[in-house]
C-alpha atoms as a PDB file:
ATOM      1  CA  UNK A   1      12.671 -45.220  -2.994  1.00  0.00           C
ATOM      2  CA  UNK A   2      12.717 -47.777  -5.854  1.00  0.00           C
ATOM      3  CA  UNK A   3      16.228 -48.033  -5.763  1.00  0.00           C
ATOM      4  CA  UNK A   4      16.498 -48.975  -2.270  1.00  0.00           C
ATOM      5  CA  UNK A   5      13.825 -51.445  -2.285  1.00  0.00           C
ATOM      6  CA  UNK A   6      15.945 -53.012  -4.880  1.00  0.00           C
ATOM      7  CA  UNK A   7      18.965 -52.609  -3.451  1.00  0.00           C
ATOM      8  CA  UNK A   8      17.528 -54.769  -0.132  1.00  0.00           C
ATOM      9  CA  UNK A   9      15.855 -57.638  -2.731  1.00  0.00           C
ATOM     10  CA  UNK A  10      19.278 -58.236  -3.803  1.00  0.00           C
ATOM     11  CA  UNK A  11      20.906 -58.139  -0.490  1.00  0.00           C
ATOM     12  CA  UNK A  12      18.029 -60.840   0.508  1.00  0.00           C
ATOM     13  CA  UNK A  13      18.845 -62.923  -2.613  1.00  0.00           C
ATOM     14  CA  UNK A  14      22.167 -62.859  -2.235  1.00  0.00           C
ATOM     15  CA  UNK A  15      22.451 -63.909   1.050  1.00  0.00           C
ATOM     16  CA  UNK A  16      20.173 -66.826   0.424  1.00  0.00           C
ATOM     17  CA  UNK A  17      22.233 -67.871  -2.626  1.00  0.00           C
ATOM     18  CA  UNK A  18      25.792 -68.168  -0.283  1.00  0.00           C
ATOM     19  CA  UNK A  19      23.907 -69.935   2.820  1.00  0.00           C
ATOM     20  CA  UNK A  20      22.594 -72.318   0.739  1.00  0.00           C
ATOM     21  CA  UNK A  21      23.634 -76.025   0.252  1.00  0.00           C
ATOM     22  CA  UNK A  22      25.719 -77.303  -2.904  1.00  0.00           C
ATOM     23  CA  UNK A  23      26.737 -80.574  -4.089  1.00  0.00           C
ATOM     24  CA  UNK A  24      28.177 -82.698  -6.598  1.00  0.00           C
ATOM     25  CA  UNK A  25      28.419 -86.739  -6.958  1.00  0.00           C
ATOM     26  CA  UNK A  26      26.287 -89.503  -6.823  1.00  0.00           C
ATOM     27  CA  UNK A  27      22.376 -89.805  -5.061  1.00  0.00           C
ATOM     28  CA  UNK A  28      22.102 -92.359  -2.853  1.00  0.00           C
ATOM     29  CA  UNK A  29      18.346 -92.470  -2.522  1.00  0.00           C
ATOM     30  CA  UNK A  30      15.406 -90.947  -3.975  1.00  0.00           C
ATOM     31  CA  UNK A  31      12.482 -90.840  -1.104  1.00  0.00           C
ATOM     32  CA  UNK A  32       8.863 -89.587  -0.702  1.00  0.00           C
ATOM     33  CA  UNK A  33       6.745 -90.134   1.927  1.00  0.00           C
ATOM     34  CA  UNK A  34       2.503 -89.747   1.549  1.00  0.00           C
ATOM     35  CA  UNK A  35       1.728 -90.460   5.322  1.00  0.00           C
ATOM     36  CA  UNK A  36       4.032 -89.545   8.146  1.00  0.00           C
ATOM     37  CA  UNK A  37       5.088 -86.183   6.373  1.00  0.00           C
ATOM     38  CA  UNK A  38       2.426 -85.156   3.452  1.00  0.00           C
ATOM     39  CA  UNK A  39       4.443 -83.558   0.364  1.00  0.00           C
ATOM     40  CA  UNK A  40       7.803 -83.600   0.673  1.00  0.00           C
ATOM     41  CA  UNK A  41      10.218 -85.855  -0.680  1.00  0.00           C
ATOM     42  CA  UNK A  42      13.925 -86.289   0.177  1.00  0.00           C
ATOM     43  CA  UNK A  43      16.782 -87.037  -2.175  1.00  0.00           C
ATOM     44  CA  UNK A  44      19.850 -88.464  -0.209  1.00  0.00           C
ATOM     45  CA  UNK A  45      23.610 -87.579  -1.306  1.00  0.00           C
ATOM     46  CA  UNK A  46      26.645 -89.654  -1.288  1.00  0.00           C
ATOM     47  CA  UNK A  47      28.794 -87.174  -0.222  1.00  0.00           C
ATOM     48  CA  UNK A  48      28.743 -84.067   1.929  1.00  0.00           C
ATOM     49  CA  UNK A  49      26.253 -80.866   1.251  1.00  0.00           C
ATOM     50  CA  UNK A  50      28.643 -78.131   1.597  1.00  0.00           C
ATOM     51  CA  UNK A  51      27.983 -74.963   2.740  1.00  0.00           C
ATOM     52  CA  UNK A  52      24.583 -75.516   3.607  1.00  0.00           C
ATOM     53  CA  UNK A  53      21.763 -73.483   5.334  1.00  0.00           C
ATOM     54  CA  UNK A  54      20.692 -76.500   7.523  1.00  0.00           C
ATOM     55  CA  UNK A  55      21.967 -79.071   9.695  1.00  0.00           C
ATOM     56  CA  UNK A  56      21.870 -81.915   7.512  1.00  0.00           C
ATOM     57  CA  UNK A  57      25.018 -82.826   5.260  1.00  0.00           C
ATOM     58  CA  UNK A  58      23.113 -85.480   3.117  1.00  0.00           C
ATOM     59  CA  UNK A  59      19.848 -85.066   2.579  1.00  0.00           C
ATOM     60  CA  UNK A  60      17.690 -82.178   0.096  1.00  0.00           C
ATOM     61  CA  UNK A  61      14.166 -81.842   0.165  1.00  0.00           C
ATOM     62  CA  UNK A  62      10.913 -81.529  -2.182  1.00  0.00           C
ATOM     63  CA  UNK A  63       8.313 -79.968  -1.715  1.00  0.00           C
ATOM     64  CA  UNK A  64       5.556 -82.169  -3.989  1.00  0.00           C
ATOM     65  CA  UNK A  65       2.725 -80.060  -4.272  1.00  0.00           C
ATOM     66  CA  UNK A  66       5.241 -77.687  -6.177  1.00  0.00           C
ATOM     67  CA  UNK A  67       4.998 -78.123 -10.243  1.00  0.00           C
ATOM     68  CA  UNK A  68       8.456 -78.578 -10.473  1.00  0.00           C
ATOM     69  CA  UNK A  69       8.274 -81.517  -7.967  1.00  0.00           C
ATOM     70  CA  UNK A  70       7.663 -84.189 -10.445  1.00  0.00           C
ATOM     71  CA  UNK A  71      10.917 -82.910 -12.759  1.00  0.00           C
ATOM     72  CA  UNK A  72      12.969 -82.541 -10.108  1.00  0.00           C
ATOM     73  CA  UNK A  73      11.961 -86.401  -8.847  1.00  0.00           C
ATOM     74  CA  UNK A  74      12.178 -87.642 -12.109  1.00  0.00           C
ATOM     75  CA  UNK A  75      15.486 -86.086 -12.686  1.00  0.00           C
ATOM     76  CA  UNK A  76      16.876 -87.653  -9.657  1.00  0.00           C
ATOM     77  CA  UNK A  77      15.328 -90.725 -10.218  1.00  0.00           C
ATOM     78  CA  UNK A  78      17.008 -90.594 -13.494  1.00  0.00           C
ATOM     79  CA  UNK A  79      20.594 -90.102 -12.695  1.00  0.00           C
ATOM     80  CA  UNK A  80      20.459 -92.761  -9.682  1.00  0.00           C
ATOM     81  CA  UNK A  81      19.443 -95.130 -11.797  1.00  0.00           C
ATOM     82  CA  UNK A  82      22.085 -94.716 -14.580  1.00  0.00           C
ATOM     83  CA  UNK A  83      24.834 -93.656 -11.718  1.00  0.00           C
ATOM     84  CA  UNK A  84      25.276 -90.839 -13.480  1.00  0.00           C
ATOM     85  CA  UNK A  85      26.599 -87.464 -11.174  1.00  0.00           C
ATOM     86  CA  UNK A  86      24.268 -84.567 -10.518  1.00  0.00           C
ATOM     87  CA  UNK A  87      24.960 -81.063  -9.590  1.00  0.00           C
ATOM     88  CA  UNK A  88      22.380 -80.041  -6.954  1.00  0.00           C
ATOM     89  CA  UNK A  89      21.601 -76.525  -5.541  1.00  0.00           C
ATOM     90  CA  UNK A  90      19.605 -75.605  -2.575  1.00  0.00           C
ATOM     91  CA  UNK A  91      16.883 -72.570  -1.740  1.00  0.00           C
ATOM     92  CA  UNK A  92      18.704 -71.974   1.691  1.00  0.00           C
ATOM     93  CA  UNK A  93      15.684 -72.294   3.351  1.00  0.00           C
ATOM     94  CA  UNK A  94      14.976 -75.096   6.006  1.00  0.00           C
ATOM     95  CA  UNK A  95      11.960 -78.178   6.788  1.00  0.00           C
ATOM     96  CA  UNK A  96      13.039 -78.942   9.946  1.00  0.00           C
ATOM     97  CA  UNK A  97      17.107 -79.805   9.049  1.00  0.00           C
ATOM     98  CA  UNK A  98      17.081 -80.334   5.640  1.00  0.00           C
ATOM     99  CA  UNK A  99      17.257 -77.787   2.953  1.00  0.00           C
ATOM    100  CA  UNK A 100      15.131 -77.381   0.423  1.00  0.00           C
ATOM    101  CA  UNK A 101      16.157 -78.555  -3.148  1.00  0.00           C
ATOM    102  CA  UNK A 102      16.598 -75.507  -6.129  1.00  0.00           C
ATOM    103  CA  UNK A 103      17.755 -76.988  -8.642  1.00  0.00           C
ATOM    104  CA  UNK A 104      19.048 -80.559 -10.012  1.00  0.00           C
ATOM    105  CA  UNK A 105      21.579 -81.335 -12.856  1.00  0.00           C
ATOM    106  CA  UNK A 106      22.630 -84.328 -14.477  1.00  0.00           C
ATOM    107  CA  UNK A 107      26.537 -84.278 -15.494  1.00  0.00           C
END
């Protein structure tokens, strides 16, 4: 019985890790927003999101009452300012058409 639960955890995973979003290149914006939309913040790509979950092509979000929230924001706050490229990954999972953000890496 163990073995099948764990076979179907990392079916689930899987299949969250190939719907979900990827990119690579610049950030065109770094955005939160404290009224209209409490918590979440939205990073903005240059390019196209490829292969993602949800309907947007340019645009991750952040959910900021996460822990991570603040390294992720500073991250990307980081590599717009310098112009530096970023490698970012999303969860696969939608707020309304934009993806959630995973992970963030500076190149």
């Amino acid at each position: 019985m163990n073995k099948l639960v764990f076979v179907f955890i990392l079916l689930f995973l899987s299949s969250n890790i190939f719907a979900s979003g990827r990119y690579v290149g610049a950030i065109e914006e770094v955005w939160a927003n404290g009224e209209a939309v409490e918590g979440i913040g939205w990073i903005s790509t240059v390019g196209t999101i490829t292969t993602g979950a949800c309907t947007s092509t340019e645009w991750f979000a952040i959910d900021l009452s996460k822990a991570e929230s603040d390294l992720i924001m500073s991250i990307a706050l980081a590599a717009k300012m310098a112009n530096k490229e970023v490698r970012i990954g999303g969860t696969g999972i939608c707020r309304g058409n934009y993806e959630y953000l995973q992970f963030i890496a500076v190149k």
